[in-house]
PDB file of N, CA and C in Angstrom:
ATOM      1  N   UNK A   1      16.018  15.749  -7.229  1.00  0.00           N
ATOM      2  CA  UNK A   1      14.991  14.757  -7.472  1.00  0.00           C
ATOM      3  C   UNK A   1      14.516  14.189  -6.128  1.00  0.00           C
ATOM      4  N   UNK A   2      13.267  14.186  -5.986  1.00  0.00           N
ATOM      5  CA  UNK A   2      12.278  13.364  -5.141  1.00  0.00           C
ATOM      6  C   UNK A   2      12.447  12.429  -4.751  1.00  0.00           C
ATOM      7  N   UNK A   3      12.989  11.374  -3.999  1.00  0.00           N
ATOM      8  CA  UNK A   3      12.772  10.294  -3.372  1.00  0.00           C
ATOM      9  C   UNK A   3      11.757   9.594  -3.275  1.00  0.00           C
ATOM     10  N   UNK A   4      11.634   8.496  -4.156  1.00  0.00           N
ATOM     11  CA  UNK A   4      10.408   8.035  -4.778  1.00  0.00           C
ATOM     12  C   UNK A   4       9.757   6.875  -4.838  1.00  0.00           C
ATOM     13  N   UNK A   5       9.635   5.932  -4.259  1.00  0.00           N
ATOM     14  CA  UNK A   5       9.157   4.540  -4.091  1.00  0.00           C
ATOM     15  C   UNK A   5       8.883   4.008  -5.144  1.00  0.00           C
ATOM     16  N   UNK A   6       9.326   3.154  -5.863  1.00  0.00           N
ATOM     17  CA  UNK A   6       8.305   2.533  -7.299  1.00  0.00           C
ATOM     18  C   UNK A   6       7.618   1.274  -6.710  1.00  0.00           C
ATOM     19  N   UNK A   7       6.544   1.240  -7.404  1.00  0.00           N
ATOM     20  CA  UNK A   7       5.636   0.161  -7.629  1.00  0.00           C
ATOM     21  C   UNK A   7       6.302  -1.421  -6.931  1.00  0.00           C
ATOM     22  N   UNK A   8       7.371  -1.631  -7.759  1.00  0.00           N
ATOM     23  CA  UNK A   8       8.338  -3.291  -7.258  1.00  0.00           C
ATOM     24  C   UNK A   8       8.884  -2.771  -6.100  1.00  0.00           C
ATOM     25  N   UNK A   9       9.112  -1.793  -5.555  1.00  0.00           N
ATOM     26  CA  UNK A   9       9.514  -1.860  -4.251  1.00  0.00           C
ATOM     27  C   UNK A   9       8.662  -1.619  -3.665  1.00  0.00           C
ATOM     28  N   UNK A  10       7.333  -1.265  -3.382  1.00  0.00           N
ATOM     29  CA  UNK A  10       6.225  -1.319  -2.838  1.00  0.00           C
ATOM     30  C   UNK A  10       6.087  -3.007  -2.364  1.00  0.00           C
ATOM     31  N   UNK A  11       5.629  -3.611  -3.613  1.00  0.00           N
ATOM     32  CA  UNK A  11       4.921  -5.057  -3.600  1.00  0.00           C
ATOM     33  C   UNK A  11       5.783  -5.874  -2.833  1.00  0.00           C
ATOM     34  N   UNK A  12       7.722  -5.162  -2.485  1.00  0.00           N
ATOM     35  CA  UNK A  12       8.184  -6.010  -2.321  1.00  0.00           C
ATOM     36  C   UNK A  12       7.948  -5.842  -0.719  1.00  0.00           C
ATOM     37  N   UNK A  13       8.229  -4.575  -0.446  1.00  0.00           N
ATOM     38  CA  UNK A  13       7.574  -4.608   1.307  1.00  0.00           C
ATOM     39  C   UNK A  13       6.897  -4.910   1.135  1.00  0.00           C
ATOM     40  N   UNK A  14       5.417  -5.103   0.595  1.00  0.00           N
ATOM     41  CA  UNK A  14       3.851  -5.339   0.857  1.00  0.00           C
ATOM     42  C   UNK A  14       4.408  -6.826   1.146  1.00  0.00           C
ATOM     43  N   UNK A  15       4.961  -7.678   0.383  1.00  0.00           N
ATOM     44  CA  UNK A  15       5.483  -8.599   0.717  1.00  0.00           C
ATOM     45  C   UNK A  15       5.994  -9.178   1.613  1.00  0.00           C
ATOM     46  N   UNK A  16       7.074  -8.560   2.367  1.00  0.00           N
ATOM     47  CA  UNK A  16       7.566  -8.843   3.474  1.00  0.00           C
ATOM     48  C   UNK A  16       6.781  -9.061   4.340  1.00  0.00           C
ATOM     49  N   UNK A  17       6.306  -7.727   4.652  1.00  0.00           N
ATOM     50  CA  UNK A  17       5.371  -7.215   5.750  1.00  0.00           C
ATOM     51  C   UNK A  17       3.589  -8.255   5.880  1.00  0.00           C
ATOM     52  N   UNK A  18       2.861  -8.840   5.160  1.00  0.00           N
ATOM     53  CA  UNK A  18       2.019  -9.445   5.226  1.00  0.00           C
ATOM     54  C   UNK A  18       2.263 -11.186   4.849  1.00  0.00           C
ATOM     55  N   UNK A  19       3.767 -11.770   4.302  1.00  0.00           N
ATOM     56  CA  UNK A  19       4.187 -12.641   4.057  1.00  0.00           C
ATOM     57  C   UNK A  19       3.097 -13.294   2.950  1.00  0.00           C
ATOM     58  N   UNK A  20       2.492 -12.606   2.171  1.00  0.00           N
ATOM     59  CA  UNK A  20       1.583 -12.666   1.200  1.00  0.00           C
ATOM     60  C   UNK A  20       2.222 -12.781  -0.408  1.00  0.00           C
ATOM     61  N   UNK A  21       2.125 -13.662  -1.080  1.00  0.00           N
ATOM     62  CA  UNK A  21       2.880 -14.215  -2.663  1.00  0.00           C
ATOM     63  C   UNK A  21       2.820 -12.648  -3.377  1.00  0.00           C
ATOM     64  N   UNK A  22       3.822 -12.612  -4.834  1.00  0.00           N
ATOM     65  CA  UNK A  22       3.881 -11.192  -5.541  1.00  0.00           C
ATOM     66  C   UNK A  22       2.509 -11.077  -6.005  1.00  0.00           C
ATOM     67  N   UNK A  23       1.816 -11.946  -6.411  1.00  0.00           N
ATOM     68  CA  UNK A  23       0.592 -12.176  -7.411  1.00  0.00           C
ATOM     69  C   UNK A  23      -0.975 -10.955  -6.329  1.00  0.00           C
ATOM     70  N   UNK A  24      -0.596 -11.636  -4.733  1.00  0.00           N
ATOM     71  CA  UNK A  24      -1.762 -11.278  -4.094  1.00  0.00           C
ATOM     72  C   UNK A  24      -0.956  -9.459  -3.715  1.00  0.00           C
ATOM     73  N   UNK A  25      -0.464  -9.595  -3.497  1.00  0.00           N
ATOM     74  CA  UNK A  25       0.317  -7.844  -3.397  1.00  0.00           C
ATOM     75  C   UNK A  25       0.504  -7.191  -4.411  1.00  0.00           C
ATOM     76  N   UNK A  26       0.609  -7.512  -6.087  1.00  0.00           N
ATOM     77  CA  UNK A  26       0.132  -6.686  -6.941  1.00  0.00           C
ATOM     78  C   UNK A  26      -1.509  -6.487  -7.092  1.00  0.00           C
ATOM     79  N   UNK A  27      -2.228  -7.168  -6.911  1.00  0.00           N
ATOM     80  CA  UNK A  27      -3.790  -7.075  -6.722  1.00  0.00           C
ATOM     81  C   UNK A  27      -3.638  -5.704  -5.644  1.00  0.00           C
ATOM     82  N   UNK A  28      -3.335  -5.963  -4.421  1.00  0.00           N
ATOM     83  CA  UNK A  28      -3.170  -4.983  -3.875  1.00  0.00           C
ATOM     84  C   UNK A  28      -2.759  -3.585  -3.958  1.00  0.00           C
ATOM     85  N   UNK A  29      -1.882  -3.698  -4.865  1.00  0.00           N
ATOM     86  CA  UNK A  29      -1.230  -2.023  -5.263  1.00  0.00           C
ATOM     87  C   UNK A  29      -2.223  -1.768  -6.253  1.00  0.00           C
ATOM     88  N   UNK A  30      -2.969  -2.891  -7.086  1.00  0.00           N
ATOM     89  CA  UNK A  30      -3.952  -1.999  -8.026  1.00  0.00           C
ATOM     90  C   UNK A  30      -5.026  -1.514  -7.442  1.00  0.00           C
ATOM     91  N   UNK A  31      -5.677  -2.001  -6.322  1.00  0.00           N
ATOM     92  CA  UNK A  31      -6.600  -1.712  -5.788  1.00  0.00           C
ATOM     93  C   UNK A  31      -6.766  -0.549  -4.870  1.00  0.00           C
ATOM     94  N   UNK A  32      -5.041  -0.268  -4.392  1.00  0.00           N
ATOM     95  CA  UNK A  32      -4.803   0.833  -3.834  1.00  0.00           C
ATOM     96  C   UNK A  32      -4.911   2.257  -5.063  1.00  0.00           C
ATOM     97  N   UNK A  33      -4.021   1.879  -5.919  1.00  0.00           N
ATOM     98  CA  UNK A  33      -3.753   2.953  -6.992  1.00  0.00           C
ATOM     99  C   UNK A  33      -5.171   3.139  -7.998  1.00  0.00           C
ATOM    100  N   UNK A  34      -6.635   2.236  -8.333  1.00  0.00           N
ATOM    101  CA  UNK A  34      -7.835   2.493  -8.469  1.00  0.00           C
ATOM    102  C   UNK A  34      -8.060   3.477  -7.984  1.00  0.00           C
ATOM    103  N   UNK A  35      -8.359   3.721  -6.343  1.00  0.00           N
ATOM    104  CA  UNK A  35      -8.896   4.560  -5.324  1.00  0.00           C
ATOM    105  C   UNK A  35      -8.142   6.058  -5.630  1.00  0.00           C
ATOM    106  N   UNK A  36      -6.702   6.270  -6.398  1.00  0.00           N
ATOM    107  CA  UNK A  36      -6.060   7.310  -6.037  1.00  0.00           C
ATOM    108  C   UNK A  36      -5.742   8.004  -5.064  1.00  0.00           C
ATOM    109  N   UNK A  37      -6.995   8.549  -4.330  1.00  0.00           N
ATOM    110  CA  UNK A  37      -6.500   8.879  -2.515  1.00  0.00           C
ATOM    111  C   UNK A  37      -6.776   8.251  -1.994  1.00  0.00           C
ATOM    112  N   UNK A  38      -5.624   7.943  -1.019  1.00  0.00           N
ATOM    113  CA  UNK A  38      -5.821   7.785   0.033  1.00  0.00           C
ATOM    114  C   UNK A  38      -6.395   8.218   1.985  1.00  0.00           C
ATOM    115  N   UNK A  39      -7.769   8.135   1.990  1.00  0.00           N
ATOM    116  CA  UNK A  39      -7.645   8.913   3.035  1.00  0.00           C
ATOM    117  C   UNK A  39      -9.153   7.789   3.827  1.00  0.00           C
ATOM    118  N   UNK A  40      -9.826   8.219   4.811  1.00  0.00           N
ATOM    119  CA  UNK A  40     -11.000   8.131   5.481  1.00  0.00           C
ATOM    120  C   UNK A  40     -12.199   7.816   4.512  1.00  0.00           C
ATOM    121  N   UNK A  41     -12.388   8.412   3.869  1.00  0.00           N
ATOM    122  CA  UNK A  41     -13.453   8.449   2.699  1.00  0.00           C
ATOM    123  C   UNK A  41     -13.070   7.286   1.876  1.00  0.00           C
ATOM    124  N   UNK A  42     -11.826   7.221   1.233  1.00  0.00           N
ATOM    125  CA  UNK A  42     -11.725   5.806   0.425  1.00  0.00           C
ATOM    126  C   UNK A  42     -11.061   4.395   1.361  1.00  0.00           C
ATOM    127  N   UNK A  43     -11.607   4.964   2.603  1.00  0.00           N
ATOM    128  CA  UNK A  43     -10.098   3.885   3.269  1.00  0.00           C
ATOM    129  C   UNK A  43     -11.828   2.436   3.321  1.00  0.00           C
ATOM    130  N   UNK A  44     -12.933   2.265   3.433  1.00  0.00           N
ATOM    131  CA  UNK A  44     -13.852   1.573   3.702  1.00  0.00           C
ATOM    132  C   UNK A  44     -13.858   1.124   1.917  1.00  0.00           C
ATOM    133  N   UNK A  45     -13.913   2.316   0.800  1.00  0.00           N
ATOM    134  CA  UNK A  45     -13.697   1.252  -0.201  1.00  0.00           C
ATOM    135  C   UNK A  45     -12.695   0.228  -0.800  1.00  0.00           C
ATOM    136  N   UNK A  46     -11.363   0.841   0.044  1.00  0.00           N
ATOM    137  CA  UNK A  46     -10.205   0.096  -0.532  1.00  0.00           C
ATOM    138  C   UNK A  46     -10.456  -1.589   0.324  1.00  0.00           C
ATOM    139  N   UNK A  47     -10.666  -1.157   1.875  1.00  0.00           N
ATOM    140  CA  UNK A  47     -10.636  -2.220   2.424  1.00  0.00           C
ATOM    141  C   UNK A  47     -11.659  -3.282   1.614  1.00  0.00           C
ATOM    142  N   UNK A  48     -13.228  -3.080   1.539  1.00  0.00           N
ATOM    143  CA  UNK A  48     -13.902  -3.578   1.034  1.00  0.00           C
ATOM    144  C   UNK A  48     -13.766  -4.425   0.002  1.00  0.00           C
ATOM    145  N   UNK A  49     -12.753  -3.664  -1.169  1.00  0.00           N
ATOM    146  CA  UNK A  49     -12.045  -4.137  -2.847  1.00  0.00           C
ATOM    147  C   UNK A  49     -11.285  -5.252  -2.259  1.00  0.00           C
ATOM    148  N   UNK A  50     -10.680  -5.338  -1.064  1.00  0.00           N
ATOM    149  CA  UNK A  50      -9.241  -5.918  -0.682  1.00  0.00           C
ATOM    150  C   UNK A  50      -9.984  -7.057  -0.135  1.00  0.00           C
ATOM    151  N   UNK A  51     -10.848  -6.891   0.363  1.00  0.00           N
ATOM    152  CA  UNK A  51     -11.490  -8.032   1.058  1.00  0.00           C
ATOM    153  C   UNK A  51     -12.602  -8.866   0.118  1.00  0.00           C
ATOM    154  N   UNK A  52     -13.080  -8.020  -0.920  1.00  0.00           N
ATOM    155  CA  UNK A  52     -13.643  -9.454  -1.732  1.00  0.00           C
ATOM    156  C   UNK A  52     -12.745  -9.783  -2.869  1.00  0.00           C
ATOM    157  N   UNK A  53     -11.707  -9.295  -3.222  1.00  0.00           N
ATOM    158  CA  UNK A  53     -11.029  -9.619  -4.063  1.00  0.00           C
ATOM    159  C   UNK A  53      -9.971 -10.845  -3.652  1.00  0.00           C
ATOM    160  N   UNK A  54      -9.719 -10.724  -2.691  1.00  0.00           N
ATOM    161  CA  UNK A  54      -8.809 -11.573  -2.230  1.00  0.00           C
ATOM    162  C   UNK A  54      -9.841 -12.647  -1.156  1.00  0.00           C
ATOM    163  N   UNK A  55     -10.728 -12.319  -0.918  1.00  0.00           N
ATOM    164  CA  UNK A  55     -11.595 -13.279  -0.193  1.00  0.00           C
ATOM    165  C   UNK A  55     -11.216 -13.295   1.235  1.00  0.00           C
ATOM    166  N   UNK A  56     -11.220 -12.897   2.083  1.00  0.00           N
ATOM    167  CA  UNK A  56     -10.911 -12.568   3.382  1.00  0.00           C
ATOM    168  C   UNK A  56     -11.232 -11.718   3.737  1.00  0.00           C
ATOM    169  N   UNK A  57     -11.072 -11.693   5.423  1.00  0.00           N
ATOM    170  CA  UNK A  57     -11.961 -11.244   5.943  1.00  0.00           C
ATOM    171  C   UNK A  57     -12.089  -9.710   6.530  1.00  0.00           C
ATOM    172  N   UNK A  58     -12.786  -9.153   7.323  1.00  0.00           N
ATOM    173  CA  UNK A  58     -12.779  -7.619   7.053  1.00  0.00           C
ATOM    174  C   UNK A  58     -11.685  -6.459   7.783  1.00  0.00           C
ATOM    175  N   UNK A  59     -11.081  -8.168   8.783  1.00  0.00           N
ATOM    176  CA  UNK A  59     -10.054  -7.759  10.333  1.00  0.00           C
ATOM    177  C   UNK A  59      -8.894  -7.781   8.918  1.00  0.00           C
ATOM    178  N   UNK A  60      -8.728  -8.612   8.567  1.00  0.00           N
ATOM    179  CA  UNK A  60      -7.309  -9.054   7.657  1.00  0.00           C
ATOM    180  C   UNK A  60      -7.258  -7.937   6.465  1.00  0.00           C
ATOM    181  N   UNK A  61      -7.807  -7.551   5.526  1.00  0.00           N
ATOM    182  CA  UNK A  61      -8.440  -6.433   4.831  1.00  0.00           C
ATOM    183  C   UNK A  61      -8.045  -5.253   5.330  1.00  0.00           C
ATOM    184  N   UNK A  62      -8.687  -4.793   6.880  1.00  0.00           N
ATOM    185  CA  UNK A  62      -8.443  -3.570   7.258  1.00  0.00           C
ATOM    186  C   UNK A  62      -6.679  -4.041   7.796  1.00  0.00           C
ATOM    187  N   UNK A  63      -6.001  -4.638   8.576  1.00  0.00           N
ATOM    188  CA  UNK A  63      -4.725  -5.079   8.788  1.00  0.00           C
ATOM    189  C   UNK A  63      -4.385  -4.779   7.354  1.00  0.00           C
ATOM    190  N   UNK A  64      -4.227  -5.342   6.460  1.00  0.00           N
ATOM    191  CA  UNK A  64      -3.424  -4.968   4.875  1.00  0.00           C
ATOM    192  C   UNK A  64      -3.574  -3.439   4.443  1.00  0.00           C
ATOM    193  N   UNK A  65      -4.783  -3.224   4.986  1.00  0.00           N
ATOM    194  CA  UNK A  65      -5.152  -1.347   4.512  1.00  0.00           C
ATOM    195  C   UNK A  65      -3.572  -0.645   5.299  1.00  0.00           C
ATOM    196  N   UNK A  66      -3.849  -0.585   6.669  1.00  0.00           N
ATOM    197  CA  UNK A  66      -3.272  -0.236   7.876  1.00  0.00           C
ATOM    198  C   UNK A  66      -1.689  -0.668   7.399  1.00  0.00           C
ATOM    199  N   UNK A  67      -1.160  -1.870   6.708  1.00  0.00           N
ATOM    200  CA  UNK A  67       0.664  -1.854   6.502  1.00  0.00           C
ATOM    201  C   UNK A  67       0.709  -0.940   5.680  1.00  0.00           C
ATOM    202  N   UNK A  68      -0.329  -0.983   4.212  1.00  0.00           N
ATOM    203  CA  UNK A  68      -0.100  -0.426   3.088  1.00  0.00           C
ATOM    204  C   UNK A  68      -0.037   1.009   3.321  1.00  0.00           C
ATOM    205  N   UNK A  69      -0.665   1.698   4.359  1.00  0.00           N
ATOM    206  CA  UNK A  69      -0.263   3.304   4.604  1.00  0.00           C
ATOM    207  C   UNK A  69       0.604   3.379   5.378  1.00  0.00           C
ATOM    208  N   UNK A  70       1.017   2.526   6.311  1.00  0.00           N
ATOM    209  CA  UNK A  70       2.655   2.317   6.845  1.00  0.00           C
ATOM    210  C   UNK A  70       3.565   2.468   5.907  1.00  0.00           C
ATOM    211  N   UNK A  71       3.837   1.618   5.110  1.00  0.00           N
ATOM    212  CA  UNK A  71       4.556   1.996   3.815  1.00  0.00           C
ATOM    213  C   UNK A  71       4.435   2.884   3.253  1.00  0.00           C
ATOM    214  N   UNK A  72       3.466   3.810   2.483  1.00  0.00           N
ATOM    215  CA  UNK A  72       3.473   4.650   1.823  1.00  0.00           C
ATOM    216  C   UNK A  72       3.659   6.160   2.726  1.00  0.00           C
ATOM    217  N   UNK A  73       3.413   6.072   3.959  1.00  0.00           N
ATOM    218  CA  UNK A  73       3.532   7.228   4.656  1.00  0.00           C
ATOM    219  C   UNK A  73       4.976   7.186   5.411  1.00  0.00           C
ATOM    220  N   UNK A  74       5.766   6.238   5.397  1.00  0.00           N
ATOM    221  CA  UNK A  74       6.644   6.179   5.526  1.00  0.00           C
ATOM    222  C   UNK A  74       7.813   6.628   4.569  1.00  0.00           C
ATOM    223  N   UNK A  75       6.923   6.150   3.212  1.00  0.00           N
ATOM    224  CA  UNK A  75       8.268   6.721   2.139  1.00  0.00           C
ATOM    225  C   UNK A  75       7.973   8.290   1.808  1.00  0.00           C
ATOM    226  N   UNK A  76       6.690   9.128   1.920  1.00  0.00           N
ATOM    227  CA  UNK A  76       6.410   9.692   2.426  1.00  0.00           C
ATOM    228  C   UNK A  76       7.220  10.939   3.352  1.00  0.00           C
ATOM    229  N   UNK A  77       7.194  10.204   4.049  1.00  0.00           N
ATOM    230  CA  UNK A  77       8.277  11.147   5.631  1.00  0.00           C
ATOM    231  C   UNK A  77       9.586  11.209   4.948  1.00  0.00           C
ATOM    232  N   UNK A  78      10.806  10.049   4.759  1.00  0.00           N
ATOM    233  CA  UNK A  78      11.132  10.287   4.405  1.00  0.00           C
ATOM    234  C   UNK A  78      12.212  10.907   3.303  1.00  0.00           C
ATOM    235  N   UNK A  79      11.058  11.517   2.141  1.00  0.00           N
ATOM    236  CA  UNK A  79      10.799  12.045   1.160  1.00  0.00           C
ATOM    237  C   UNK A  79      10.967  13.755   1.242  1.00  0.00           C
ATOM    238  N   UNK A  80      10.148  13.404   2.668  1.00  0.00           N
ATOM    239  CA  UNK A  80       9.988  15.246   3.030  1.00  0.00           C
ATOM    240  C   UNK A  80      11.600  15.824   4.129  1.00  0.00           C
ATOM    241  N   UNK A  81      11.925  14.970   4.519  1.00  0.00           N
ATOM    242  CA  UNK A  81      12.944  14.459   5.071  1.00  0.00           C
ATOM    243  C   UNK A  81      14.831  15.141   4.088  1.00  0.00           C
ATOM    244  N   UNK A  82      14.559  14.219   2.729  1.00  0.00           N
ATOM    245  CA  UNK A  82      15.613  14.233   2.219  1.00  0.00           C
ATOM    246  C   UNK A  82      14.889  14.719   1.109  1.00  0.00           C
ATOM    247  N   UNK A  83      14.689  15.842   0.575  1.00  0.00           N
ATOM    248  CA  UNK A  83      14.062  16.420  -0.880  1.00  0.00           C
ATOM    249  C   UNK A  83      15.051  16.080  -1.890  1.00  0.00           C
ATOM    250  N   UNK A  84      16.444  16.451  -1.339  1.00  0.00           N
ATOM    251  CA  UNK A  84      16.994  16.297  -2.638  1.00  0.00           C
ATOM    252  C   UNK A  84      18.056  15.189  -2.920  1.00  0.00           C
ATOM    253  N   UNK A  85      17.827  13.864  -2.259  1.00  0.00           N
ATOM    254  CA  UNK A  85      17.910  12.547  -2.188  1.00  0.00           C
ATOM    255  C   UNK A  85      17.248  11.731  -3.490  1.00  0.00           C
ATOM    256  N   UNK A  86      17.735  11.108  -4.139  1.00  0.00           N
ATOM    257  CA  UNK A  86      17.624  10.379  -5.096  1.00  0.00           C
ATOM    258  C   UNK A  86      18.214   8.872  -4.680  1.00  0.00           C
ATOM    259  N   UNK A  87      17.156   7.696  -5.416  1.00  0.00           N
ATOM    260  CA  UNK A  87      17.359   6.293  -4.973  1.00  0.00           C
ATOM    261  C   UNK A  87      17.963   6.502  -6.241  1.00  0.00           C
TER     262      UNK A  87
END
Protein backbone atom coordinates (compact mmCIF):
# COMPACT_ATOMS: atom_id res chain seq x y z
CA UNK A 1 0.00 0.00 0.00
CA UNK A 2 0.78 3.61 -1.03
CA UNK A 3 1.71 6.06 1.41
CA UNK A 4 -0.98 8.39 1.43
CA UNK A 5 -1.74 11.74 3.01
CA UNK A 6 -5.46 12.18 4.01
CA UNK A 7 -7.32 15.24 3.85
CA UNK A 8 -6.99 15.95 8.18
CA UNK A 9 -3.49 15.59 7.83
CA UNK A 10 -3.21 17.91 5.06
CA UNK A 11 -5.36 20.82 6.85
CA UNK A 12 -3.34 19.95 9.75
CA UNK A 13 0.09 21.00 8.13
CA UNK A 14 -1.79 23.61 6.07
CA UNK A 15 -2.24 24.64 9.54
CA UNK A 16 0.89 24.69 11.02
CA UNK A 17 2.62 26.00 8.20
CA UNK A 18 0.39 29.31 7.47
CA UNK A 19 -0.78 29.52 11.33
CA UNK A 20 -4.25 29.92 9.68
CA UNK A 21 -7.70 28.43 11.89
CA UNK A 22 -9.12 24.60 10.59
CA UNK A 23 -12.20 26.48 9.09
CA UNK A 24 -9.79 28.81 6.63
CA UNK A 25 -7.51 25.59 5.60
CA UNK A 26 -10.45 23.42 4.84
CA UNK A 27 -11.71 26.22 2.36
CA UNK A 28 -8.37 25.71 1.15
CA UNK A 29 -8.15 21.98 0.47
CA UNK A 30 -11.56 22.46 -1.30
CA UNK A 31 -10.38 24.91 -3.48
CA UNK A 32 -7.32 22.98 -4.14
CA UNK A 33 -9.22 19.58 -4.74
CA UNK A 34 -12.08 21.79 -7.20
CA UNK A 35 -9.05 22.48 -9.58
CA UNK A 36 -7.97 18.62 -9.51
CA UNK A 37 -4.53 19.41 -11.13
CA UNK A 38 -2.31 20.80 -10.01
CA UNK A 39 0.07 22.52 -12.25
CA UNK A 40 0.90 26.18 -14.17
CA UNK A 41 -2.36 26.30 -15.97
CA UNK A 42 -4.52 25.95 -12.75
CA UNK A 43 -1.93 27.41 -10.40
CA UNK A 44 -3.45 31.44 -11.40
CA UNK A 45 -7.00 29.86 -10.86
CA UNK A 46 -6.41 28.28 -7.57
CA UNK A 47 -4.53 31.33 -6.38
CA UNK A 48 -7.27 33.65 -7.63
CA UNK A 49 -10.27 31.16 -5.72
CA UNK A 50 -7.84 31.50 -2.61
CA UNK A 51 -7.62 35.04 -2.77
CA UNK A 52 -11.26 36.09 -3.12
CA UNK A 53 -12.50 33.55 -1.04
CA UNK A 54 -10.62 34.22 1.80
CA UNK A 55 -10.21 37.96 0.96
CA UNK A 56 -6.56 38.62 0.74
CA UNK A 57 -4.26 39.54 -1.07
CA UNK A 58 -2.57 38.18 -4.28
CA UNK A 59 1.28 37.99 -2.45
CA UNK A 60 -0.53 35.95 0.53
CA UNK A 61 -2.75 33.73 -1.97
CA UNK A 62 0.21 32.94 -4.14
CA UNK A 63 2.45 32.25 -0.55
CA UNK A 64 -0.59 29.67 0.49
CA UNK A 65 -0.52 28.24 -3.28
CA UNK A 66 3.45 27.81 -2.93
CA UNK A 67 3.13 25.80 1.05
CA UNK A 68 0.18 23.87 -0.32
CA UNK A 69 2.50 22.21 -3.17
CA UNK A 70 5.25 22.00 -0.54
CA UNK A 71 3.10 19.70 1.18
CA UNK A 72 1.65 17.79 -1.36
CA UNK A 73 4.92 17.32 -3.31
CA UNK A 74 6.49 16.43 -0.43
CA UNK A 75 4.15 13.59 0.50
CA UNK A 76 4.57 12.95 -2.93
CA UNK A 77 8.49 12.24 -2.83
CA UNK A 78 8.14 10.47 -0.15
CA UNK A 79 5.58 8.13 -1.46
CA UNK A 80 7.85 7.38 -4.41
CA UNK A 81 10.49 6.93 -1.89
CA UNK A 82 8.78 4.16 0.29
CA UNK A 83 6.06 2.37 -2.19
CA UNK A 84 5.45 -0.15 0.05
CA UNK A 85 5.16 1.90 3.34
CA UNK A 86 1.85 2.22 4.83
CA UNK A 87 0.77 5.09 7.55
Amino acid sequence: MVMKMNKKEFIEELQIKTNYDEKKCILINNIIEEHFLIGKKNKEKIVNDIKEKLNISSNEADEIYNISIGIITKELKESIKHPFKSK
